[in-house]
Protein backbone atom coordinates (compact mmCIF):
# COMPACT_ATOMS: atom_id res chain seq x y z
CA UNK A 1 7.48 16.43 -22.07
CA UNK A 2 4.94 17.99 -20.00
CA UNK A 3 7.01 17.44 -16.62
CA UNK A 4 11.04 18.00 -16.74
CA UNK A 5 13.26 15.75 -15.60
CA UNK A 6 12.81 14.00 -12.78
CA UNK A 7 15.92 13.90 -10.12
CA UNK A 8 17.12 12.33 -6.75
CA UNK A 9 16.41 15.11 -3.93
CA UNK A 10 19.03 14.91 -1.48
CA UNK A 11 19.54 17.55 1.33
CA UNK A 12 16.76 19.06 -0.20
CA UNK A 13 18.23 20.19 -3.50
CA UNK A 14 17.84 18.32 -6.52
CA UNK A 15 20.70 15.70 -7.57
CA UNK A 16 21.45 14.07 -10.79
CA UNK A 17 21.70 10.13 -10.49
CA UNK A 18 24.63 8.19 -11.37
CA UNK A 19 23.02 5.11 -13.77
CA UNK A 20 21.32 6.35 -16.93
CA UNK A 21 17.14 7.51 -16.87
CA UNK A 22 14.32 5.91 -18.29
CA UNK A 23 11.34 7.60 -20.14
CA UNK A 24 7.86 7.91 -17.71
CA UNK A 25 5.14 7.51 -19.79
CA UNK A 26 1.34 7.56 -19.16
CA UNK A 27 -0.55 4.22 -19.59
CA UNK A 28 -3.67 6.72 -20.95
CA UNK A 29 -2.02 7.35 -23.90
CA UNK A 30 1.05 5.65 -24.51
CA UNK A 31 3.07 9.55 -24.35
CA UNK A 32 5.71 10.53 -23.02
CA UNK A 33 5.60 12.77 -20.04
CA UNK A 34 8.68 12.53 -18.41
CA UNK A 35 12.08 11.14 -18.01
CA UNK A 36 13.71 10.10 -14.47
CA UNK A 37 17.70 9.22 -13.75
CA UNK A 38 18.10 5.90 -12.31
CA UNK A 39 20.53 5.77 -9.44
CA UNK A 40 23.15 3.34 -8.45
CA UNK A 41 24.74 2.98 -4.72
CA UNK A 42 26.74 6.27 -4.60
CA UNK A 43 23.62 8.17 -5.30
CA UNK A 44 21.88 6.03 -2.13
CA UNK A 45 24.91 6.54 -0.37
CA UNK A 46 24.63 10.53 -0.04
CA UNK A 47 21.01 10.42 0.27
CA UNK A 48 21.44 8.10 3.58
CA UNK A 49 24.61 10.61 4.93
CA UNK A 50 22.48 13.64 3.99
CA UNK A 51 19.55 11.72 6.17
CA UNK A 52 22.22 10.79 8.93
CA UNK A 53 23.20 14.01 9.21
CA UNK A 54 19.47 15.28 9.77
CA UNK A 55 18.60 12.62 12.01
CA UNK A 56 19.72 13.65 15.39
CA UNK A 57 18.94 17.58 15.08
CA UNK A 58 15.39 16.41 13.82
CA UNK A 59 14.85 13.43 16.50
CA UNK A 60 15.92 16.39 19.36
CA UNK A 61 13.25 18.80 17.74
CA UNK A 62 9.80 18.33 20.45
CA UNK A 63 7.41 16.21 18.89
CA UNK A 64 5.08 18.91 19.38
CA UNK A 65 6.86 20.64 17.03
CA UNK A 66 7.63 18.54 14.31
CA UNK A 67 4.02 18.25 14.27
CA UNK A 68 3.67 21.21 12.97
CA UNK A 69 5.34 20.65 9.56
CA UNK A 70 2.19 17.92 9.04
CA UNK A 71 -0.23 20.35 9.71
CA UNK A 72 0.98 22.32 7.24
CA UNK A 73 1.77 19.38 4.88
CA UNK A 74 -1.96 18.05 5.39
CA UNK A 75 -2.95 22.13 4.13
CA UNK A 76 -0.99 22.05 0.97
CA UNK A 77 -1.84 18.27 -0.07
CA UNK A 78 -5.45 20.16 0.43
CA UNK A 79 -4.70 23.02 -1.45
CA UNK A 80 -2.75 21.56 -4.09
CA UNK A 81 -5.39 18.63 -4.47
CA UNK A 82 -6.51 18.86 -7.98
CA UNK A 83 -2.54 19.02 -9.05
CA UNK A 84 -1.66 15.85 -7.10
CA UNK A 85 -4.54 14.28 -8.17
CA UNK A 86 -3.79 15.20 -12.42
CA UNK A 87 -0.23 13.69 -11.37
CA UNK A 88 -1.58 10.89 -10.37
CA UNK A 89 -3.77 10.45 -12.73
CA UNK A 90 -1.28 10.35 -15.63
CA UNK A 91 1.52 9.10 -14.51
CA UNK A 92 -0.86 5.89 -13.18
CA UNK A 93 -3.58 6.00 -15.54
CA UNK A 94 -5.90 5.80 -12.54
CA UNK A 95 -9.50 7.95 -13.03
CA UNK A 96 -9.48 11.49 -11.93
CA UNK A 97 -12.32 10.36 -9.35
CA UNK A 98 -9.41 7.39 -8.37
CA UNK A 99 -6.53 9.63 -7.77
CA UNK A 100 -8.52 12.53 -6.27
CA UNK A 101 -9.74 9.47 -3.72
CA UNK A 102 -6.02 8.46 -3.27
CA UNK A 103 -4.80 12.38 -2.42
CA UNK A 104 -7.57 12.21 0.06
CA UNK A 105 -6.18 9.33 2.02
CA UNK A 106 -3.14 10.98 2.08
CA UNK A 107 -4.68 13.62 3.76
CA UNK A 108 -6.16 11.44 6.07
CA UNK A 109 -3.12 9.42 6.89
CA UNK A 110 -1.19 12.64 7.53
CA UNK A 111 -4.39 13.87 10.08
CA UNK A 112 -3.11 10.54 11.79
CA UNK A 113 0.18 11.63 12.21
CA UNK A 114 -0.65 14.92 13.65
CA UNK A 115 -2.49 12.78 16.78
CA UNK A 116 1.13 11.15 17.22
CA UNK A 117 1.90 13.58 20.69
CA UNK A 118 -1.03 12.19 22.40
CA UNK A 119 -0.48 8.16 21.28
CA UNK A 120 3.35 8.14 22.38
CA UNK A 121 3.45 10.32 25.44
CA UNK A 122 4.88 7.71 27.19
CA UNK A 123 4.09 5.66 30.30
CA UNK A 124 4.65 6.45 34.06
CA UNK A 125 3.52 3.95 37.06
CA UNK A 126 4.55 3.66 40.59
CA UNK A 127 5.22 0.14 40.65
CA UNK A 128 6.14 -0.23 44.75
CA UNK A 129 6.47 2.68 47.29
CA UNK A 130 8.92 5.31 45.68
CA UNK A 131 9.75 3.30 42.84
CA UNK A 132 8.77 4.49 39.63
CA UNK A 133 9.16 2.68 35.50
CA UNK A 134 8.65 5.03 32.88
CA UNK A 135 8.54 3.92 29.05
CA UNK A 136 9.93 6.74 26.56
CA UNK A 137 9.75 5.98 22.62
CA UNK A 138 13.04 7.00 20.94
CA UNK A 139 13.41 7.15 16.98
CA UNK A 140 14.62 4.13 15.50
CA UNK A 141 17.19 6.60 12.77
CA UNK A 142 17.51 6.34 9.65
CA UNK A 143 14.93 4.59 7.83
CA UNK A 144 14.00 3.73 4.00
CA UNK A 145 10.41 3.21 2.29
CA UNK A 146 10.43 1.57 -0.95
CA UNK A 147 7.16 1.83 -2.57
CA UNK A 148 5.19 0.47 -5.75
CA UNK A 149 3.74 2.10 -8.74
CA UNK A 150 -0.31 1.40 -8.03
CA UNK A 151 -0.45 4.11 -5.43
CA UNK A 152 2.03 6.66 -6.21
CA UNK A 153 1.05 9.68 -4.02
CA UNK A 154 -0.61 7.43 -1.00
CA UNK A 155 1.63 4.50 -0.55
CA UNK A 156 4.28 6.89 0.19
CA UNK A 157 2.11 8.99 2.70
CA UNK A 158 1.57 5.37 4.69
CA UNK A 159 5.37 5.75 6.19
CA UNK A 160 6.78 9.21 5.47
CA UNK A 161 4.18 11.60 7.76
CA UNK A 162 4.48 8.37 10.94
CA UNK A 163 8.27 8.04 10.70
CA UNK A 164 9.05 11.69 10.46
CA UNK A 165 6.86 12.81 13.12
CA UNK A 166 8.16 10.04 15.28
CA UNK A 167 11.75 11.62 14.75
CA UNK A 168 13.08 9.46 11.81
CA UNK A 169 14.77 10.63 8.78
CA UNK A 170 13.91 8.62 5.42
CA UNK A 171 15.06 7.55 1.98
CA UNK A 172 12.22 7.22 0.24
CA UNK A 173 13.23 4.55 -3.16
CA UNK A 174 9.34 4.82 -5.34
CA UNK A 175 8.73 3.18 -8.25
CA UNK A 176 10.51 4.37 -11.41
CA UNK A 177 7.29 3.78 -13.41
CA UNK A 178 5.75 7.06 -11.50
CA UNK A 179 8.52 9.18 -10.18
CA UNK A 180 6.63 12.55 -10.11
CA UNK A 181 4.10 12.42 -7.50
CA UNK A 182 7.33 11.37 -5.36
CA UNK A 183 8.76 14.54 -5.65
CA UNK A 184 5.77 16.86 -5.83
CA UNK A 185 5.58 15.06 -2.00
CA UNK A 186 8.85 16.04 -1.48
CA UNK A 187 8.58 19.90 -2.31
CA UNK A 188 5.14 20.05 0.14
CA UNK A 189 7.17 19.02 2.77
CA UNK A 190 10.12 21.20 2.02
CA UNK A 191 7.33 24.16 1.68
CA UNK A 192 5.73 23.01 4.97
CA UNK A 193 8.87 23.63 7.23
CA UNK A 194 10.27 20.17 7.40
CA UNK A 195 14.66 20.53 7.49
CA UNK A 196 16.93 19.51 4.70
CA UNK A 197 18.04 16.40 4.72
CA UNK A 198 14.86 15.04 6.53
CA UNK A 199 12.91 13.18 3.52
CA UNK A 200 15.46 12.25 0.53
CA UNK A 201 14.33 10.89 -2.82
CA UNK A 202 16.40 8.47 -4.32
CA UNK A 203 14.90 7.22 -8.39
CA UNK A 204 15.99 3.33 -9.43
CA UNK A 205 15.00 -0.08 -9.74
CA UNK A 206 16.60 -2.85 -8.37
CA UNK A 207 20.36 -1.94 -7.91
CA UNK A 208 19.06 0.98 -5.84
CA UNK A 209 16.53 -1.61 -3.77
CA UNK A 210 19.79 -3.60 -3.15
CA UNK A 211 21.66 -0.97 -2.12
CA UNK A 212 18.97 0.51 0.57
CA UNK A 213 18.69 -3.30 1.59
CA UNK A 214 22.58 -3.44 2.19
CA UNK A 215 23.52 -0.20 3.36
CA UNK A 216 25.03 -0.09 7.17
CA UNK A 217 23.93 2.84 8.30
CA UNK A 218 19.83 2.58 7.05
CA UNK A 219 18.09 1.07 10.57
CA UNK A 220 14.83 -0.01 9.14
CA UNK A 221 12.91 -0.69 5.55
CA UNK A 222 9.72 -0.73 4.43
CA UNK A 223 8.55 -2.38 1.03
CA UNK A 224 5.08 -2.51 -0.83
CA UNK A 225 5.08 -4.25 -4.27
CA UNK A 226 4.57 -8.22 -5.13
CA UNK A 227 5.31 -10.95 -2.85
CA UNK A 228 8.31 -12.37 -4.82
CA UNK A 229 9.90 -9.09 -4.56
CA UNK A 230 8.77 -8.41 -0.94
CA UNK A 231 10.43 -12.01 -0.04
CA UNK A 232 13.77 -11.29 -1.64
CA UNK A 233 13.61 -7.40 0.30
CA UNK A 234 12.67 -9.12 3.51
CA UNK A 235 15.25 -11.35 3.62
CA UNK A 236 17.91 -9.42 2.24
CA UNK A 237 17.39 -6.72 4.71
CA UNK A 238 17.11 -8.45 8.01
CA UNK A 239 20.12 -10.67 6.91
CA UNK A 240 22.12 -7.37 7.12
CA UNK A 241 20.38 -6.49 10.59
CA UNK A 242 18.02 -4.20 9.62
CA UNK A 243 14.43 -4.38 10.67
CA UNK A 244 11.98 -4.85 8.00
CA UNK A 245 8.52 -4.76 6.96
CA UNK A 246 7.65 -5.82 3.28
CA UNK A 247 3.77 -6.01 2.14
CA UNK A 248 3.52 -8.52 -0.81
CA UNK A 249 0.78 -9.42 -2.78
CA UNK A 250 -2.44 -10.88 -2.54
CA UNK A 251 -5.68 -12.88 -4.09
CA UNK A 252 -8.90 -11.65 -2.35
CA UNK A 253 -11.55 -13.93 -1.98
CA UNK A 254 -15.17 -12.58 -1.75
CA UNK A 255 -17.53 -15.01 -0.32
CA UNK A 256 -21.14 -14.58 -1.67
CA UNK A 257 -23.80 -16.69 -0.42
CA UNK A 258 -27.29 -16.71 -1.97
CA UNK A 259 -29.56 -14.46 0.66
CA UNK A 260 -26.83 -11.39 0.32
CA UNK A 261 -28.84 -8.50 -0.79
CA UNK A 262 -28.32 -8.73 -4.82
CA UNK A 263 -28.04 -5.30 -5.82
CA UNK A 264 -25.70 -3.99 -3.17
CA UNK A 265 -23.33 -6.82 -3.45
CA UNK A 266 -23.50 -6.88 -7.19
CA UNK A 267 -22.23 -3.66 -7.06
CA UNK A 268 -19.70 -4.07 -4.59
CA UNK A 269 -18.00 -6.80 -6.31
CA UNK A 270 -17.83 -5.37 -9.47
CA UNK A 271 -16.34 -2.01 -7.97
CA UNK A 272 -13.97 -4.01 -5.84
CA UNK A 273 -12.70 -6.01 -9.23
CA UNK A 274 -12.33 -3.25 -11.65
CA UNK A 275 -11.24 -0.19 -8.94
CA UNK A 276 -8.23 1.20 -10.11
CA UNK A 277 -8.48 -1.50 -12.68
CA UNK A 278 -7.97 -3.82 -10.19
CA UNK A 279 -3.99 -3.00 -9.59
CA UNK A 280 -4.45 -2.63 -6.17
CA UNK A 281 -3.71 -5.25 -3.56
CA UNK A 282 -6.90 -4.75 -2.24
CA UNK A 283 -9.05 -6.21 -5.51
CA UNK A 284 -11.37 -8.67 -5.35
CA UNK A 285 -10.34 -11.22 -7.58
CA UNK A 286 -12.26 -14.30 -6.82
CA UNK A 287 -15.34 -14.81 -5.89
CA UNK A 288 -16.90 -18.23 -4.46
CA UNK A 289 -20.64 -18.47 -5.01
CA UNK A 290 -21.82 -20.73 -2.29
CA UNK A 291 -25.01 -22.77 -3.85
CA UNK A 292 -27.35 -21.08 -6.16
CA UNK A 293 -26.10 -17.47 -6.72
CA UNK A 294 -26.76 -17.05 -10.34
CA UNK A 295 -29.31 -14.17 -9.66
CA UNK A 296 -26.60 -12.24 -8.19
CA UNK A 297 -23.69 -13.37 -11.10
CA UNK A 298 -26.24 -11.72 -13.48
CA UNK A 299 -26.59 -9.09 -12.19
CA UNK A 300 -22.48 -8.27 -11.41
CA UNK A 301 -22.29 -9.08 -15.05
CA UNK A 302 -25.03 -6.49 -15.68
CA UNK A 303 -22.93 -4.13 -13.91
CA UNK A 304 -19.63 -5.03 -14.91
CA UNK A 305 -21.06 -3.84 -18.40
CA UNK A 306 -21.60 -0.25 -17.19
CA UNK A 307 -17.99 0.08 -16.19
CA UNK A 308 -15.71 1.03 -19.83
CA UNK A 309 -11.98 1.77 -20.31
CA UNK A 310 -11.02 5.19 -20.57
CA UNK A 311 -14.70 6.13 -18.91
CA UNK A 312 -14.74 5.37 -15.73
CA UNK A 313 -12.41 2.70 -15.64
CA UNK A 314 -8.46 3.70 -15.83
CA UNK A 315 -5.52 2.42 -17.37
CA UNK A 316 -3.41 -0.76 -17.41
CA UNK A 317 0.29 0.52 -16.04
CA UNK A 318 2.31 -0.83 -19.04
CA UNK A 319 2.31 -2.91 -22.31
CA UNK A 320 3.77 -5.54 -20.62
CA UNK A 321 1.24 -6.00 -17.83
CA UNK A 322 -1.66 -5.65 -20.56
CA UNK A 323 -0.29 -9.08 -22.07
CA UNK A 324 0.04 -10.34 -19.02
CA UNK A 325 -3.52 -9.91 -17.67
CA UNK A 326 -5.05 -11.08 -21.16
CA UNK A 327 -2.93 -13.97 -21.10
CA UNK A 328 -4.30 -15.16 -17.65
CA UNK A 329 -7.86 -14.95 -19.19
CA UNK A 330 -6.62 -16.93 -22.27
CA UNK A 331 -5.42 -19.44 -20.57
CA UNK A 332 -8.79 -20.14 -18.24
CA UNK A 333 -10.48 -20.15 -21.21
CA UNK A 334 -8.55 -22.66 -22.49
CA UNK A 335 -9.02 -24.65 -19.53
CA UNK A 336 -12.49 -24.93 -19.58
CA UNK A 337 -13.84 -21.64 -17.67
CA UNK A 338 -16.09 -19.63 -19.11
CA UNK A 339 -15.70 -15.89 -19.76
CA UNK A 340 -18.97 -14.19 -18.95
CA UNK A 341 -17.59 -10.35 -19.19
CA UNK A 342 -14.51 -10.25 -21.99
CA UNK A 343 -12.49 -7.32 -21.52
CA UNK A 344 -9.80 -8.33 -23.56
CA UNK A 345 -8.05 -6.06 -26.70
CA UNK A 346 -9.93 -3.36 -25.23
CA UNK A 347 -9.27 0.00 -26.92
CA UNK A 348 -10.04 3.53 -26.14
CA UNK A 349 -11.20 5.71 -29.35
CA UNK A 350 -8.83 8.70 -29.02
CA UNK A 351 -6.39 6.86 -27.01
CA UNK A 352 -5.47 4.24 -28.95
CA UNK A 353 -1.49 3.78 -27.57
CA UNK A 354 -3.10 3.16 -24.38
CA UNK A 355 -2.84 0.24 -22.39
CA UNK A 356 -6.57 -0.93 -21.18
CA UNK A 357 -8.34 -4.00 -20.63
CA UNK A 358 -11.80 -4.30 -20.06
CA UNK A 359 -13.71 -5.27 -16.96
CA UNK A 360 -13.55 -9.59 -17.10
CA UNK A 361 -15.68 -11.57 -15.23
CA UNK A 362 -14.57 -15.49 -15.64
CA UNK A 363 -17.34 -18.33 -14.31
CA UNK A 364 -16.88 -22.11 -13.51
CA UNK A 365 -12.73 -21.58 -12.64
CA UNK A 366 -11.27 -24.29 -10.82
CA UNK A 367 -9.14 -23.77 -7.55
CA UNK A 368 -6.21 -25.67 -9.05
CA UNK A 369 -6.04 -23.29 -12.26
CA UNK A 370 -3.23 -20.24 -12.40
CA UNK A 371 -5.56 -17.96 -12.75
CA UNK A 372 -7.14 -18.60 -9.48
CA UNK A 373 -4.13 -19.22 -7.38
CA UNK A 374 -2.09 -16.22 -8.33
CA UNK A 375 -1.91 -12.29 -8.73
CA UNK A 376 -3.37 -11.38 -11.80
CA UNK A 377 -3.64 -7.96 -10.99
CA UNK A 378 -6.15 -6.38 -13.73
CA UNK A 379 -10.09 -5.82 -13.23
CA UNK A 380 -10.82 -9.77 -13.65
CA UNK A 381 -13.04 -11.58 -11.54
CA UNK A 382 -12.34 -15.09 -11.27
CA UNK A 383 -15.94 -17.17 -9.95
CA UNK A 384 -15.20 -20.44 -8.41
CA UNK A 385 -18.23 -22.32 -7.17
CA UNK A 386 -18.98 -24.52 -3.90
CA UNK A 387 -21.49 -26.78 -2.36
CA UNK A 388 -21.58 -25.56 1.20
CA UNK A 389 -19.69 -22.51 3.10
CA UNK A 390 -16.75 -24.79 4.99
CA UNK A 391 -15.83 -25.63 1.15
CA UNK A 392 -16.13 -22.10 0.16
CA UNK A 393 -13.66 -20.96 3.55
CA UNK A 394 -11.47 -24.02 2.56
CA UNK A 395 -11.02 -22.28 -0.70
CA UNK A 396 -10.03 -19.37 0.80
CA UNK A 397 -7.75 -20.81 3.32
CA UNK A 398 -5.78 -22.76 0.86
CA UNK A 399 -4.61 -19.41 -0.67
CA UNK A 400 -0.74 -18.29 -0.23
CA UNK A 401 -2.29 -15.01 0.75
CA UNK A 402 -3.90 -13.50 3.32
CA UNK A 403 -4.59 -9.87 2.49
CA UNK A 404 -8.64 -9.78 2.47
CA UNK A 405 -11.03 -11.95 2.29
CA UNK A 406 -15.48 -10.87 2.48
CA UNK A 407 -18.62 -11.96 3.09
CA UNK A 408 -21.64 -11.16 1.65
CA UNK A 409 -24.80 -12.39 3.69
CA UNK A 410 -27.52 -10.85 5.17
CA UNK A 411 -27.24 -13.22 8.96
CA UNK A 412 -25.03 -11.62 11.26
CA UNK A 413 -23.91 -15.56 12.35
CA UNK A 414 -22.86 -16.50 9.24
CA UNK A 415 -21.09 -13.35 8.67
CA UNK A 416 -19.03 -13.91 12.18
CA UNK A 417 -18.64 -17.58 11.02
CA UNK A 418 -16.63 -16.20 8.03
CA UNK A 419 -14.86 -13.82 9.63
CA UNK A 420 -13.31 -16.08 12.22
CA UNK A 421 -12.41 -18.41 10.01
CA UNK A 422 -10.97 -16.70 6.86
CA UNK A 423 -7.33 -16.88 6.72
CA UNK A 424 -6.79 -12.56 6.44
CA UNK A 425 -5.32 -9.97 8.24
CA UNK A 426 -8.54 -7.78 6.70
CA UNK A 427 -12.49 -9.26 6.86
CA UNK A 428 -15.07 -7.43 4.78
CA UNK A 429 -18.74 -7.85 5.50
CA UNK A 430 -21.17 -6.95 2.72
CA UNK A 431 -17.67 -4.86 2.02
CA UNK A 432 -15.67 -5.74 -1.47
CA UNK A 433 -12.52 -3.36 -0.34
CA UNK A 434 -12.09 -3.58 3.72
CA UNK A 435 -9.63 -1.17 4.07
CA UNK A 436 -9.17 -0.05 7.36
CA UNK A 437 -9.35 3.66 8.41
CA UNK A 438 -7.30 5.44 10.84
CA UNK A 439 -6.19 4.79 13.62
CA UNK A 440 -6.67 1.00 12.58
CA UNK A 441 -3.85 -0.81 10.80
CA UNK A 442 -3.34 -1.96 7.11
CA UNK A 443 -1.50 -5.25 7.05
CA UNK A 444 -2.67 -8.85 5.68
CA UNK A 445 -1.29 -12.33 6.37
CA UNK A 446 0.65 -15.34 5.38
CA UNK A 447 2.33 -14.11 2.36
CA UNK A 448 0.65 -10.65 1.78
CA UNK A 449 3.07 -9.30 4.67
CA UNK A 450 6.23 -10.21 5.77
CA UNK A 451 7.57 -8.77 9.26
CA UNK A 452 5.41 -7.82 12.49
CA UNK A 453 3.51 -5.27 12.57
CA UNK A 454 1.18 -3.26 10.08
CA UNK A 455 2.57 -0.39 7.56
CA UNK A 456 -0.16 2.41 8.84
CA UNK A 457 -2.26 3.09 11.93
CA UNK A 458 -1.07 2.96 15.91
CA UNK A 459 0.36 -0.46 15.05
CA UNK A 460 2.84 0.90 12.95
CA UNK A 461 4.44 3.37 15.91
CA UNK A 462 6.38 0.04 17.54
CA UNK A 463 8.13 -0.04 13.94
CA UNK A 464 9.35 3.27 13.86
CA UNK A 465 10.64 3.96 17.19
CA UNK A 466 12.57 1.88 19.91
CA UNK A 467 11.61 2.44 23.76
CA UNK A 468 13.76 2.58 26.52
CA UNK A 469 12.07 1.21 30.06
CA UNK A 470 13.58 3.53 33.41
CA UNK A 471 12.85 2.64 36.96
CA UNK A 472 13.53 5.03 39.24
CA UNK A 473 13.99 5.47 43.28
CA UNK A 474 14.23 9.07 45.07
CA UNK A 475 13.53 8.24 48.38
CA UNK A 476 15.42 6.18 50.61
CA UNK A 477 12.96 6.42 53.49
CA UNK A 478 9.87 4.71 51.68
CA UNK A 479 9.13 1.43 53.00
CA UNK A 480 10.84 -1.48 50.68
CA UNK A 481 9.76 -4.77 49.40
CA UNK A 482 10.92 -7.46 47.00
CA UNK A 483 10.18 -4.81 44.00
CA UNK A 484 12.09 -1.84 45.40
C-alpha cells in the first residue's frame, strides 16, 4: 500500500476503530492504496468526550487568537499543496489540475475564516438615554461534519476552519471511500497550533452517521452527500434536538438560448458536464435548448470530443457507480433519445482496472424520462428541447432540486428574466458552474439543502454560534421613557 493504515484521530493521537476496515482503492487504477478501520458508536463516543473536553478551554481562547492556528493552517495547505493535491488525486481519481483547484479553495475558504474577528465583533447601540443592547456570538459546542467522497480535501475545509475559529470543537465523520486527505487535514492543523481534542476524525459508514446523528452531547451536524441520505440525516438529527444542515443532491439545468455567444458557451457546458467527471453537485446535467440551437449543440459535441478519460478527464469513484452512470445512458437510449457523444465502456490504455466513462452528450430527452429527472452523477449531458423560454424555466422549475440553474444569452433582460425565475439557490449567467466565492454562501434549494442557512460564507456564522442579546442601564439619573 502506498499509504498505511488509516485510523480515527481522537485527542489528537491516532485510535484504532472498533468495526472491521475496508480497502481504499484508487478509481485510476483499480489498486490498492490503503486500508481504513470502520468505527462503530464507542469509537464516536470518545471522539465526542475528547471534543467535549476541548470545547470550553478552546471557546475561552480570544478569537484573535484562535485565528492564528488558520493562518498557519492556510501556510501549510500552501506549502504542502502538491501533496494534498496527489492525495486527492488518487484517492478520488480527480485530474491533478482538479485536485490542485480543490486544495486551492481550501485555501481560500480558510482566508475566510481568518476575517471571522472583524464579521462577529458583536453589536452595541444605545437604544434610549443610558440604555444600552449589545449582541455577543457564543459557540454553539460540540459539533459534527459528515462529508462525501467527491471533494475529499475541500468539503471538509467548508465547516472545520468556520466552526473552529468560531470556538466549536468537531467530529469530523468523511467518506470511507477517501479517508486520507481527512487526516493529512487533521495533522496541518495539529502542526499549526490548534489543541488536542479540537478536530477529531472518526472513519465509518452508516452506523457511525447514526451514531453522530443520535449522540446527546453533539449540538449541531452538518451533511454533504445525496439527497436520500441528506433526508434521512436531517431528520434523524433534529428529531434528537440537534440542529442540522444537510446539502443533498441536485440536477442543474443550463438554459441556452440561440443568440448566446457559441464558442464560449460551448465550452462552458461541456466543462461544467464532464468537470470532475461530473461527480460534483455542481454539474451541469441538462441542458434546454430554447428554439434553434443546433449551431451551438455542434459545437459542445465538437468539444466534448477533446475531453478523454485518463487525459484530462478523471476517474469514475467506483465499479459500482460506472454501471450505474452507463445504465442511465442505456436506458435513454432505449427510450428514444439520441446519444450524440457515447462515453460508455470507456477504457484507459495503461489503466485498464480503472473505472472511467467517457464524456456523453444525450439529445432529444424527454422531461418525464429517469435520466432527466434524477442524479446521474457522471460527465453526461442530458439536452431537452423547448419552444419558447417560460417552457424552458417550467422545465427547470419542475425539478426536485434547486442547486443551480444558468443562462446563456447575450441580453442582459433575458438573462434577469431567468434568473428571477429559476427555482435555485445559485443562478449562472453565461456561467456553467456558479459557485459562489467568499464571503458569499454555497447553499441550493428545495431538495438540494435541507435546514436554514448555507454550509460556507457569512451565512454560515448564525449556524455555528448562538448569540446572547444584553441590555444594560448604568445611570439612574438619565431621563426615562417607555424603552428604559
Amino acid at each position: 500500500m502506498k499509504y498505511p493504515q488509516i485510523t480515527n484521530i481522537i485527542n489528537g493521537e491516532q485510535a484504532t476503530g472498533n468495526n472491521g476496515s475496508l480497502e481504499v482503492e484508487s478509481p485510476i487504477d483499480g489498486s490498492k492504496i490503503s486500508e481504513v478501520i470502520l468505527s462503530n458508536n464507542a469509537d464516536v463516543d470518545l471522539a465526542v468526550k475528547a471534543a467535549e473536553a476541548a470545547q470550553p478551554g478552546w471557546a475561552n481562547t480570544p478569537i484573535k487568537e484562535r485565528v492564528q492556528v488558520f493562518f498557519k493552517y492556510k501556510q501549510l495547505l500552501e506549502a504542502n499543496m502538491e501533496e494534498l493535491t496527489n492525495i486527492v488525486s488518487e484517492e478520488n481519481g480527480k485530474t491533478f489540475g482538479e485536485a490542485k483547484a480543490e486544495v486551492a479553495k481550501s485555501s481560500e475558504l480558510t482566508e475566510f475564516a481568518c476575517s471571522m474577528p472583524q464579521l462577529v465583533s458583536g453589536e452595541l447601540l444605545e437604544v434610549s438615554k443610558g440604555v444600552e443592547c449589545r449582541i455577543e456570538r457564543y459557540p454553539v459546542g460540540v459539533v459534527a461534519s459528515i462529508t462525501p467522497f467527491n471533494f475529499p480535501n475541500m468539503v471538509p475545509n467548508w465547516t472545520i476552519p468556520n466552526a473552529l475559529v468560531l470556538g466549536n470543537t468537531m467530529v469530523l465523520k468523511p467518506s470511507e471511500l477517501v479517508p486520507i486527505s481527512a487526516n493529512r487535514i487533521a495533522d496541518l492543523l495539529k502542526e499549526a497550533g490548534l489543541p488536542n481534542g479540537v478536530l477529531n476524525v472518526v472513519h465509518g459508514s452508516q452506523e457511525s452517521v447514526e451514531a453522530i446523528c443520535d449522540h446527546p452531547d453533539i449540538d449541531a451536524v452538518t451533511f454533504v452527500g445525496s439527497t436520500r441520505v441528506a433526508k434521512i440525516v436531517y431528520k434523524r438529527a433534529t428529531s434528537n434536538l440537534k440542529r442540522a444542515l444537510a446539502l443533498g443532491g441536485a440536477k442543474n439545468h443550463l438554459i441556452v438560448l440561440p443568440d448566446a455567444n457559441v464558442e464560449m458557451t460551448a465550452s462552458n457546458v461541456a466543462a461544467s458536464m464532464s468537470g470532475c467527471a461530473g461527480q460534483r453537485c455542481m454539474a451541469a446535467s441538462a441542458m434546454v435548448g430554447v428554439g434553434e440551437v443546433d449551431h451551438i449543440i455542434n459545437q459542445l459535441c465538437k468539444d466534448a470530443k477533446e475531453i478523454i478519460p485518463g487525459k484530462n478527464l478523471g476517474a469514475i469513484i467506483s465499479a459500482k457507480a460506472k454501471e450505474r452512470i452507463e445504465n442511465y445512458i442505456t436506458e435513454a437510449e432505449a427510450e428514444g433519445a439520441k446519444v450524440l457523444v457515447d462515453g460508455r465502456n470507456f477504457v484507459v490504455e495503461g489503466k485498464e482496472n480503472g473505472y472511467y466513462v467517457g464524456p456523453t452528450i444525450i439529445d432529444y430527452v424527454k422531461p418525464e424520462m429517469r435520466i432527466a429527472k434524477e442524479e446521474v452523477f457522471g460527465p453526461v449531458l442530458s439536452i431537452m428541447r423547448s419552444d419558447d423560454l417560460d417552457e424552458a424555466i417550467a422545465i427547470e422549475n419542475s425539478s426536485n432540486y434547486g442547486n443551480a440553474a444558468a443562462v446563456f444569452t447575450q441580453s442582459g433582460g433575458l438573462a434577469r428574466y431567468v434568473a428571477e425565475r429559476a427555482s435555485a439557490g445559485m443562478i449562472g449567467v453565461n456561467i456553467g458552474v456558479p459557485v459562489p466565492r467568499e464571503p458569499f454562501s454555497f447553499g441550493g434549494w428545495n431538495e438540494s439543502r435541507f435546514g436554514v442557512g448555507d454550509i460556507t460564507g457569512k451565512s454560515s456564522i448564525e449556524f455555528w454560534t448562538v448569540s446572547k442579546k444584553m441590555t444594560t442601564k448604568w445611570n439612574p439619573e438619565s431621563r426615562t421613557n417607555w424603552m428604559s
